[in-house]
N, C-alpha and C. Protein backbone atom coordinates (compact mmCIF):
# COMPACT_ATOMS: atom_id res chain seq x y z
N UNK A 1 15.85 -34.83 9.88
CA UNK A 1 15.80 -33.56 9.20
C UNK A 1 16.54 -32.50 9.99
N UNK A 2 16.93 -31.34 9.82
CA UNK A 2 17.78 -30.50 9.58
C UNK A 2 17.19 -29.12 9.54
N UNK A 3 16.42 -28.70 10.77
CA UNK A 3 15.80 -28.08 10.28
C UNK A 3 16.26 -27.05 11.80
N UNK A 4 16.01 -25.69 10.92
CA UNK A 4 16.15 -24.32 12.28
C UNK A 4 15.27 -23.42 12.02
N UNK A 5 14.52 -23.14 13.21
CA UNK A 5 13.67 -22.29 13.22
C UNK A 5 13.76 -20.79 14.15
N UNK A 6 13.25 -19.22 13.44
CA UNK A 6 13.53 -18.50 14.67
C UNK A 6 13.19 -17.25 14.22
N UNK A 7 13.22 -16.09 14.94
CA UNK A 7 12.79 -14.56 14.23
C UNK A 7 14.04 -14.35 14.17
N UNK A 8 13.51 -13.19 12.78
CA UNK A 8 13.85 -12.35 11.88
C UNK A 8 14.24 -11.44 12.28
N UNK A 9 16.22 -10.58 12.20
CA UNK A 9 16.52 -9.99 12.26
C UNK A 9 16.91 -9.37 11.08
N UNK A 10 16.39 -8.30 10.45
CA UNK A 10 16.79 -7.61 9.11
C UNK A 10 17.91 -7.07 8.79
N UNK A 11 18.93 -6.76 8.00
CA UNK A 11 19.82 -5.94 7.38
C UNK A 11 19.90 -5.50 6.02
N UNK A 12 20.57 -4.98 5.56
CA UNK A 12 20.39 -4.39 4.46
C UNK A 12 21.43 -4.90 3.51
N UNK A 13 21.54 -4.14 2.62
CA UNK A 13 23.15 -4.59 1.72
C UNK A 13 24.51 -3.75 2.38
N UNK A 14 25.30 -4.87 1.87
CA UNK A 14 26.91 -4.49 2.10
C UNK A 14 26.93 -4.24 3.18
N UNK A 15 26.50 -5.09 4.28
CA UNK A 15 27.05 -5.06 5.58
C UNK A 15 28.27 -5.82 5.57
N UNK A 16 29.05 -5.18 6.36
CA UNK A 16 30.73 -5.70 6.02
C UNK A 16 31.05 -6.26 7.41
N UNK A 17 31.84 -6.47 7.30
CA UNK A 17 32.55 -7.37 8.73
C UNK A 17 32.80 -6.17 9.59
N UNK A 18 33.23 -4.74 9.14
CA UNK A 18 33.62 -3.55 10.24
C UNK A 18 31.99 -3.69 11.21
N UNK A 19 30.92 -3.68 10.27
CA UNK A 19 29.62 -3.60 10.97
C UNK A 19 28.90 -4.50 11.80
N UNK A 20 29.40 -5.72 11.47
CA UNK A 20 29.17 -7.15 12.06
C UNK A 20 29.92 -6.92 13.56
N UNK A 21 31.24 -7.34 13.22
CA UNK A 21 32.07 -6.88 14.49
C UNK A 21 33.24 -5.83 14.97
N UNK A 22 33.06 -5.07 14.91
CA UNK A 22 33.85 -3.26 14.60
C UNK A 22 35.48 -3.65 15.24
N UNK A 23 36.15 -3.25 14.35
CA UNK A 23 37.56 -3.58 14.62
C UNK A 23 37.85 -3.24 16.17
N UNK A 24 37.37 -2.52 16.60
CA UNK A 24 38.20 -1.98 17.88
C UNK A 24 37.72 -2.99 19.13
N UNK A 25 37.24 -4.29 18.38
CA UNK A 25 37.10 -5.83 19.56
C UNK A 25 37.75 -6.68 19.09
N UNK A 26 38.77 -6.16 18.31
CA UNK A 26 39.40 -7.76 17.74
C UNK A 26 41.00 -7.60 18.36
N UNK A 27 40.52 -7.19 19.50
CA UNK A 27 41.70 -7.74 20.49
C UNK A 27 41.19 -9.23 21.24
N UNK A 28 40.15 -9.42 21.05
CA UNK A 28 39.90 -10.96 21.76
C UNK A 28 39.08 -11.54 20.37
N UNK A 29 39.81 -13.27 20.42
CA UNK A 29 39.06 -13.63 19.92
C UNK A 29 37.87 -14.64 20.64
N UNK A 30 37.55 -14.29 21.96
CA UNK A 30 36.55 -15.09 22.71
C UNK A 30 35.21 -14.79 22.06
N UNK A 31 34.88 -16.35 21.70
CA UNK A 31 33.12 -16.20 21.29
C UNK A 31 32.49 -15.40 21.96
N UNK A 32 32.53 -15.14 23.47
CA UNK A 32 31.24 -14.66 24.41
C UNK A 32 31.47 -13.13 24.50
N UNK A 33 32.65 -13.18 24.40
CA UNK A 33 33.15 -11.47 24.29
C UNK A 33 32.68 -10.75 22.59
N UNK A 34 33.30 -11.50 21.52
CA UNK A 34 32.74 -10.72 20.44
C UNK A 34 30.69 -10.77 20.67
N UNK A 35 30.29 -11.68 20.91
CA UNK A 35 28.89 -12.01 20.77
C UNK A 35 28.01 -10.80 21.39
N UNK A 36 29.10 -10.33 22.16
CA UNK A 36 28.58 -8.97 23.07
C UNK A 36 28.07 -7.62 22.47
N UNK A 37 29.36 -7.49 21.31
CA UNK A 37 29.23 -6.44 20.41
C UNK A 37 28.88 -6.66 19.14
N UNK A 38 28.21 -8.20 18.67
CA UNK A 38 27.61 -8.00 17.15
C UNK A 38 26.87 -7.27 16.21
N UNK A 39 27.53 -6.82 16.00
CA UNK A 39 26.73 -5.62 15.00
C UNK A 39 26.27 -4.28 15.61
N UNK A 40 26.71 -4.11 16.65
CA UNK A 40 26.37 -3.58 17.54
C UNK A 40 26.75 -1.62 16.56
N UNK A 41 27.10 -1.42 15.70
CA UNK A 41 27.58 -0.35 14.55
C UNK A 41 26.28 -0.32 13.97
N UNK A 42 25.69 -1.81 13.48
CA UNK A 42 24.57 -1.55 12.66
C UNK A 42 23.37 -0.73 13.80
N UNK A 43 23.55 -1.94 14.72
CA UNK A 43 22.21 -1.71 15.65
C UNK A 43 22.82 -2.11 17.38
N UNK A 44 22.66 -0.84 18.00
CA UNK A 44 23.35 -0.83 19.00
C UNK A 44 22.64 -1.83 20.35
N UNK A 45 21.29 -2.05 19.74
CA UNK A 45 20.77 -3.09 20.95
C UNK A 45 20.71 -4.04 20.07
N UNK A 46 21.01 -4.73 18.95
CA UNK A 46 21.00 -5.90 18.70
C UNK A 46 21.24 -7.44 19.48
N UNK A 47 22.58 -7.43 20.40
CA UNK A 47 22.90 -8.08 20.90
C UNK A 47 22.20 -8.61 22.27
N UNK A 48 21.79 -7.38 23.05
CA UNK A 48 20.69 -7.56 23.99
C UNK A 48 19.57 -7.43 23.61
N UNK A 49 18.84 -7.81 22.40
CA UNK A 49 17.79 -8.70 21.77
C UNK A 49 17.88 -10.17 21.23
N UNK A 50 18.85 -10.04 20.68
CA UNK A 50 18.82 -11.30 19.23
C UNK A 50 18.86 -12.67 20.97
N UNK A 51 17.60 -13.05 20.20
CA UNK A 51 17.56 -14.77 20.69
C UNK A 51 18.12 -16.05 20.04
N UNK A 52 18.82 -16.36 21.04
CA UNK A 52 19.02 -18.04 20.86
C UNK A 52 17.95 -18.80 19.77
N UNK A 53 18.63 -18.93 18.03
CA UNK A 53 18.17 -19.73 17.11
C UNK A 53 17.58 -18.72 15.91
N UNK A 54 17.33 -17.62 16.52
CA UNK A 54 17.24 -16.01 15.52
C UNK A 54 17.67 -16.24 14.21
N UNK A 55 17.03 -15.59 12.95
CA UNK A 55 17.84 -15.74 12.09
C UNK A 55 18.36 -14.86 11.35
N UNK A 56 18.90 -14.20 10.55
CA UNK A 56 19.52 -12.80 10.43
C UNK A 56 19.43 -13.16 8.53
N UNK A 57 18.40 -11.85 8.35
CA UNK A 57 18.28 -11.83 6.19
C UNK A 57 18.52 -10.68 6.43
N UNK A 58 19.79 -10.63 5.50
CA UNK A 58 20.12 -9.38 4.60
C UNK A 58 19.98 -9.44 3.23
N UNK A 59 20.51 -8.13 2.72
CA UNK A 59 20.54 -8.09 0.93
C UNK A 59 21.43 -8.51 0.44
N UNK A 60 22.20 -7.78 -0.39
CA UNK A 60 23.21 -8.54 -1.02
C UNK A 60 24.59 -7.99 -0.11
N UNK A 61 25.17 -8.68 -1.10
CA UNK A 61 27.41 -9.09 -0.31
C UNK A 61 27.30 -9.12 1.06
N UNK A 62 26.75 -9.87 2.40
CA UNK A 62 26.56 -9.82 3.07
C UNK A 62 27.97 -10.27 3.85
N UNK A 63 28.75 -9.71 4.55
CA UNK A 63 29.74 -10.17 5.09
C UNK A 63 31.32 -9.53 4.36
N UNK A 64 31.30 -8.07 3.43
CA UNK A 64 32.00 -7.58 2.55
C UNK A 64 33.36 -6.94 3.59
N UNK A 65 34.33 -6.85 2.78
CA UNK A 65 35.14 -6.30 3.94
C UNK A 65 36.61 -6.97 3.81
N UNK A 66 36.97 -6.26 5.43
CA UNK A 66 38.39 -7.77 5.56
C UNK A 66 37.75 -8.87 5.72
N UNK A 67 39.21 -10.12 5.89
CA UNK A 67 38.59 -11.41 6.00
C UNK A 67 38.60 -11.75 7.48
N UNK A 68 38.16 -10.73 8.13
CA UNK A 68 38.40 -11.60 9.52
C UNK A 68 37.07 -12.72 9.87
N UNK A 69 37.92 -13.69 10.51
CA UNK A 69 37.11 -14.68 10.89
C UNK A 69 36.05 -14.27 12.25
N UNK A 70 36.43 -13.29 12.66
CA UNK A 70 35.29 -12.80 14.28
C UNK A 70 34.23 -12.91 13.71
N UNK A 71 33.97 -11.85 12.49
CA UNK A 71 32.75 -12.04 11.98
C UNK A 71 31.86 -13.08 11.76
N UNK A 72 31.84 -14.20 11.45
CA UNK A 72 30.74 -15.06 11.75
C UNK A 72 30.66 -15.27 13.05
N UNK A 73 32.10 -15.79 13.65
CA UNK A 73 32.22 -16.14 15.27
C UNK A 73 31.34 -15.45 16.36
N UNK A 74 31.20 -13.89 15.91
CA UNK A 74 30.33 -12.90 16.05
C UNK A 74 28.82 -13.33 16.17
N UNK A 75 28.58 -13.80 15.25
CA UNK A 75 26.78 -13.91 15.00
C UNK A 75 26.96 -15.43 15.30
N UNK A 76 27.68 -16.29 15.21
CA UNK A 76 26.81 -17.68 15.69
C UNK A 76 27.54 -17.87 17.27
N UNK A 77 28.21 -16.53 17.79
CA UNK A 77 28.04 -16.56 19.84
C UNK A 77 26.95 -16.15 20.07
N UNK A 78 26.22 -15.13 19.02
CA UNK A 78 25.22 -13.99 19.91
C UNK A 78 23.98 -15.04 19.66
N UNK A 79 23.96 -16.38 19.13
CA UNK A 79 22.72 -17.36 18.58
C UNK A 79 21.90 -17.11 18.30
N UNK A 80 22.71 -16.31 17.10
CA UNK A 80 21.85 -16.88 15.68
C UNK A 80 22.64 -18.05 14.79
N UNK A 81 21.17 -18.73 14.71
CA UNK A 81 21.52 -20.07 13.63
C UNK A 81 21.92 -20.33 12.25
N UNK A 82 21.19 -19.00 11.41
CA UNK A 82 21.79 -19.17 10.29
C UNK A 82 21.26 -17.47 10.03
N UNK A 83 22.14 -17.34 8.42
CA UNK A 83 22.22 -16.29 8.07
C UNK A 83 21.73 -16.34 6.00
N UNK A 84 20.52 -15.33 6.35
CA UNK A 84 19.92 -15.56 4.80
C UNK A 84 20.36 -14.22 4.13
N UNK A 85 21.03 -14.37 3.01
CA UNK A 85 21.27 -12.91 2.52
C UNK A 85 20.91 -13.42 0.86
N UNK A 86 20.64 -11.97 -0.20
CA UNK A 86 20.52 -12.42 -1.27
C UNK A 86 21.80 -12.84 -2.04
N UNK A 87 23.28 -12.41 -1.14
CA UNK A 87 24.48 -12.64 -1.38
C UNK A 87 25.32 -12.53 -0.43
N UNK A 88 26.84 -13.09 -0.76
CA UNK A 88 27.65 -12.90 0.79
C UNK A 88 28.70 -12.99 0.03
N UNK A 89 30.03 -12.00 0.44
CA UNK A 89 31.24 -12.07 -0.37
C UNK A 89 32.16 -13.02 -0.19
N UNK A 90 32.69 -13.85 -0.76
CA UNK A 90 32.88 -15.02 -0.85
C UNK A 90 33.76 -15.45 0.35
N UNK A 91 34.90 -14.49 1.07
CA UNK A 91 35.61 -14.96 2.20
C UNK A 91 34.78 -14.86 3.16
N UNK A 92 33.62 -14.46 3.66
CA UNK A 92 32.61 -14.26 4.42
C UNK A 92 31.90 -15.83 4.32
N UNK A 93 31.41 -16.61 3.47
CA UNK A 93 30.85 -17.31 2.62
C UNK A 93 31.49 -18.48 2.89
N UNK A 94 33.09 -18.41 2.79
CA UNK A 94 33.81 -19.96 3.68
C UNK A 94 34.43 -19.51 5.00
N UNK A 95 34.33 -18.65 5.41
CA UNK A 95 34.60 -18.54 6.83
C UNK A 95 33.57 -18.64 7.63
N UNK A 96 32.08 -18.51 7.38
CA UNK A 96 30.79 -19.41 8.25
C UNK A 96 30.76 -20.76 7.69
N UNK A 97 31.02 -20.87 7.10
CA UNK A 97 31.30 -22.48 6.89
C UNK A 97 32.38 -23.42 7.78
N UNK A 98 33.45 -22.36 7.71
CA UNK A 98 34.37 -22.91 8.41
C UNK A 98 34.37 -23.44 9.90
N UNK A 99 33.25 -21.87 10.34
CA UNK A 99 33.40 -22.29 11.86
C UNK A 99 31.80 -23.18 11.98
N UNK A 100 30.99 -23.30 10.86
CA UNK A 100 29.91 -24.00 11.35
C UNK A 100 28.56 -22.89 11.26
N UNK A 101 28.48 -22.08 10.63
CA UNK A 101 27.55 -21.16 10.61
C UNK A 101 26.60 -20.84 9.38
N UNK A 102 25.54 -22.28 9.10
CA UNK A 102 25.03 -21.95 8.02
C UNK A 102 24.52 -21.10 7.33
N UNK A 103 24.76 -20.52 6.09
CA UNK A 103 24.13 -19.50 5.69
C UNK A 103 23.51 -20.07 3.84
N UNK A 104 22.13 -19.16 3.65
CA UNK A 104 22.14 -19.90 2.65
C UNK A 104 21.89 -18.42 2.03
N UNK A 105 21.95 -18.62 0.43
CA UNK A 105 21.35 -17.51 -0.47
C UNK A 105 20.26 -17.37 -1.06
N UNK A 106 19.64 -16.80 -1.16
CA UNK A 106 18.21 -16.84 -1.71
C UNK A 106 17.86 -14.95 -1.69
N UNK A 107 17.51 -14.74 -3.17
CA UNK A 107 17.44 -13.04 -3.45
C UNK A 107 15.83 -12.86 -2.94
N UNK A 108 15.07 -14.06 -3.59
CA UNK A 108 13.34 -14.33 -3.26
C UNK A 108 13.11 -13.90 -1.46
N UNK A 109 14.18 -15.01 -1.05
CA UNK A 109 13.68 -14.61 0.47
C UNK A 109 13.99 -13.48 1.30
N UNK A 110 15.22 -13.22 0.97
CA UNK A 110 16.01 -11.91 1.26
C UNK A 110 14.82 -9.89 0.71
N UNK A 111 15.00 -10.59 -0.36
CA UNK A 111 13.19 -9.87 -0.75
C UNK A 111 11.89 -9.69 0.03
N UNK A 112 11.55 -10.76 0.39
CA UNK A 112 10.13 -11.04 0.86
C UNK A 112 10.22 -10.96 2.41
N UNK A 113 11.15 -11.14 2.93
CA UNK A 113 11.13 -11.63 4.43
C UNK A 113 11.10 -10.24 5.43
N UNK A 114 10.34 -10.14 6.37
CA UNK A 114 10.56 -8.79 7.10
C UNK A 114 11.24 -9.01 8.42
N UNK A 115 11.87 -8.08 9.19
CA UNK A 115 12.00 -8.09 10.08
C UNK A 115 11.19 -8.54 11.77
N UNK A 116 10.94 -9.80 12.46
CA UNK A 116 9.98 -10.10 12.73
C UNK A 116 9.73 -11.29 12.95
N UNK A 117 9.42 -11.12 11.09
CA UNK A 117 9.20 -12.70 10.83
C UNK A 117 9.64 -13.83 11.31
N UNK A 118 8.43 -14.80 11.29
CA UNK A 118 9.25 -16.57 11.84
C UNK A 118 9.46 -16.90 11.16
N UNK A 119 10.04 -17.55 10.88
CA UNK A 119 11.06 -18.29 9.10
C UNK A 119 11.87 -19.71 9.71
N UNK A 120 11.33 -20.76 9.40
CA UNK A 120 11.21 -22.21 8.97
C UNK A 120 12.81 -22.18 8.31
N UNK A 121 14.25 -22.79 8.46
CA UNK A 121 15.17 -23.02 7.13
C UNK A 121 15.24 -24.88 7.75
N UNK A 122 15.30 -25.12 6.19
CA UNK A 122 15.40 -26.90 6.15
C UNK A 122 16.62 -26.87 5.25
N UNK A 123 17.86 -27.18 6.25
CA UNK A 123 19.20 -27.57 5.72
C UNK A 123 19.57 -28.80 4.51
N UNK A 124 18.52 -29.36 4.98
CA UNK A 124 18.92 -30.62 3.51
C UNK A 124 18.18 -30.33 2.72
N UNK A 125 17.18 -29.52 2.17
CA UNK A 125 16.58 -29.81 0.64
C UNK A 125 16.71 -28.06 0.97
N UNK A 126 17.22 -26.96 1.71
CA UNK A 126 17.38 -25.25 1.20
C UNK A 126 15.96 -24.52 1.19
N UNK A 127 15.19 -25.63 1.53
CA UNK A 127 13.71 -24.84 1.57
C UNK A 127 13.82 -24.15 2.81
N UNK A 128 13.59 -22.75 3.02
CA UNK A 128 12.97 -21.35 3.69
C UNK A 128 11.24 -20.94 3.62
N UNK A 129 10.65 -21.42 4.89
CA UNK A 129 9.70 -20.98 4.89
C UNK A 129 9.21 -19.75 5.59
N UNK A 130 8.36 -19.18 5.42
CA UNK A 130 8.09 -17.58 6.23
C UNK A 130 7.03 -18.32 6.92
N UNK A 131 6.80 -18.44 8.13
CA UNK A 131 5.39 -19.01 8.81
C UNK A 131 5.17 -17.79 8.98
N UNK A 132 5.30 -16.76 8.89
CA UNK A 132 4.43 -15.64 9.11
C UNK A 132 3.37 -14.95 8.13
N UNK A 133 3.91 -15.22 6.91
CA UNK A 133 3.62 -14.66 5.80
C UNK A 133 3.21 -16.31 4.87
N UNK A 134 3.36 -17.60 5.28
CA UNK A 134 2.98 -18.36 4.52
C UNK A 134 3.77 -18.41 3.28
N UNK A 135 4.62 -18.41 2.72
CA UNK A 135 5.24 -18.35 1.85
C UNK A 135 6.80 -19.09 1.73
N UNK A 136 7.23 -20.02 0.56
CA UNK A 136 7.96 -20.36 0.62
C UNK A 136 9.15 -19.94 -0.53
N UNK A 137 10.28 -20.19 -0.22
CA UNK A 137 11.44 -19.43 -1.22
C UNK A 137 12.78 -20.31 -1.06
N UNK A 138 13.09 -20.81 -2.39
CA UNK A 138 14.02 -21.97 -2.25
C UNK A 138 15.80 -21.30 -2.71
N UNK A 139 16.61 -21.85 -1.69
CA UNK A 139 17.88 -22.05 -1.75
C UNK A 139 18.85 -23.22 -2.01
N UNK A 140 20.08 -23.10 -2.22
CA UNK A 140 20.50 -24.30 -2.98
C UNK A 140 20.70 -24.91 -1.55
N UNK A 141 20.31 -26.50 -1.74
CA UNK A 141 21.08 -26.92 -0.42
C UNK A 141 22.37 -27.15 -0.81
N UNK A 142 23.26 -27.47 1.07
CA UNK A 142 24.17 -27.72 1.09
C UNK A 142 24.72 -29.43 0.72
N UNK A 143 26.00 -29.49 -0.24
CA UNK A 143 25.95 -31.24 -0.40
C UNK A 143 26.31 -32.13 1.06
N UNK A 144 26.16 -33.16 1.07
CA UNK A 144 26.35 -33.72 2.49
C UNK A 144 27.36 -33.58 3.40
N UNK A 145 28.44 -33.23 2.60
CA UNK A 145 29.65 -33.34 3.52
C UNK A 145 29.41 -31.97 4.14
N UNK A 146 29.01 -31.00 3.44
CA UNK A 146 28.80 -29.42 3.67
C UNK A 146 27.79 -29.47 5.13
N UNK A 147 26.90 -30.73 4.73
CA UNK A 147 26.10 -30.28 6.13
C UNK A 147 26.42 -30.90 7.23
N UNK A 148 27.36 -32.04 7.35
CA UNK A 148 27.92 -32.59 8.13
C UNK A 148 29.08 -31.72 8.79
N UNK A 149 29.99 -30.78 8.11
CA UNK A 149 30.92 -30.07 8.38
C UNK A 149 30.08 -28.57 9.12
N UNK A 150 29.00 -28.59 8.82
CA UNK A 150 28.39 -27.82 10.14
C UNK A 150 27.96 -28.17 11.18
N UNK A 151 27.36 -29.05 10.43
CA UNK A 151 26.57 -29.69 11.93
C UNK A 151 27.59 -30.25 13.30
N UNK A 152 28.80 -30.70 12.83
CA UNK A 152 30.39 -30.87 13.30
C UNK A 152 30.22 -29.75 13.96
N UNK A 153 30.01 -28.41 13.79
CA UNK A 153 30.72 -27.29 14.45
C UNK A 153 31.43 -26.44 13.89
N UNK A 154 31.83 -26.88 12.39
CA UNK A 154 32.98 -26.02 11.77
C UNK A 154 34.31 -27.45 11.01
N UNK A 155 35.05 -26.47 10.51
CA UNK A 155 35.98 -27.03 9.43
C UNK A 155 36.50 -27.99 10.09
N UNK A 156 37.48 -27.52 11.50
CA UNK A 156 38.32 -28.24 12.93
C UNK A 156 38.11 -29.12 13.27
N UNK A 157 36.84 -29.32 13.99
CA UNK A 157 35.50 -29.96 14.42
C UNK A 157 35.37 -31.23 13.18
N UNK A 158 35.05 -31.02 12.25
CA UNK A 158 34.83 -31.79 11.24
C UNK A 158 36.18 -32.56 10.58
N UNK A 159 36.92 -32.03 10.78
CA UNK A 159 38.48 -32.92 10.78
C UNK A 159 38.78 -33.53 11.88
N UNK A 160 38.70 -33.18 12.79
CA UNK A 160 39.01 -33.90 14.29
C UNK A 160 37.91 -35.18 13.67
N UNK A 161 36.95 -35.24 13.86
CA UNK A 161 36.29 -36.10 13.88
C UNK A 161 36.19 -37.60 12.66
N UNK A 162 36.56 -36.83 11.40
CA UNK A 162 36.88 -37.55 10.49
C UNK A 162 38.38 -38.55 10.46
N UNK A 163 39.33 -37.69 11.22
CA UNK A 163 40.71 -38.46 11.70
C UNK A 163 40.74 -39.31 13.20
N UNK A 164 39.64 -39.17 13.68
CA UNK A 164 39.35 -40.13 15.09
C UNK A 164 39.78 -39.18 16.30
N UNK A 165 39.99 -38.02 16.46
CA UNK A 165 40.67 -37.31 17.26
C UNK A 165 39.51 -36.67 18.25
């Protein structure tokens, strides 16, 4: 099973990639360097909080904006595992995919979930549980290759490996 567990970091709607990772760091694209300043626009101590496996629910278009790729690179250096929003704009949407950064949709959980919260996500059947609140709220899972191409690491990762490399 497939499963990540971790607290709850909240956001709101239409957080965009300027807010995720603020243009004036995308002179490097080093994981450990953006991971420094994630979101750091929304919430200026975010980064010297968010723990290793954390999980980050927002509202809707979560990831709106340009298409830069920092932005996920952003949130899965600073470790967090996945990202629950009630929506995510679609280049946002295959660019955590790309690099390996599950995110699922669900408006129910994105709704219900507080900041805090421990929250249960099970990658193969999309079930989100709140262990805090007892409550469960279902997302679509990902099809196999989808969860294999994360669990890989990302798109790269998942081609290297499929070509023997």
């Amino acid at each position: 099973m497939n499963k990540l567990r971790g607290k709850v970091w909240r956001f709101g709607n239409d957080v965009d990639t300027d807010l995720i990772i603020p243009a004036r760091y995308l002179n490097t694209s080093d994981p450990k360097e953006l991971a420094q300043h994630c979101l750091e626009d929304a919430d200026p101590t975010f980064a010297g909080k968010v723990g290793q496996g954390d999980i980050i629910v927002a509202g809707k278009n979560f990831g709106c904006g340009s298409s830069r790729e920092h932005a996920p690179i952003a949130i899965k250096a600073a470790g967090v595992s996945c990202v629950i929003a009630a929506s995510f704009a679609r280049i946002f949407y295959r660019n955590a995919l790309n690099i390996g950064l599950p995110i699922l949709e669900s408006a129910e959980a994105s709704n219900n979930i507080a900041e805090g919260d421990q929250v249960e996500v099970d990658l193969d059947t999309g079930k989100i549980t709140n262990l805090t609140k007892n409550e469960s709220y279902q997302a679509t899972a990902f099809p196999q290759f989808m969860q294999e191409l994360i669990n890989t690491g990302g798109l790269i990762e998942y081609v290297k490996k499929r070509i023997g490399k």
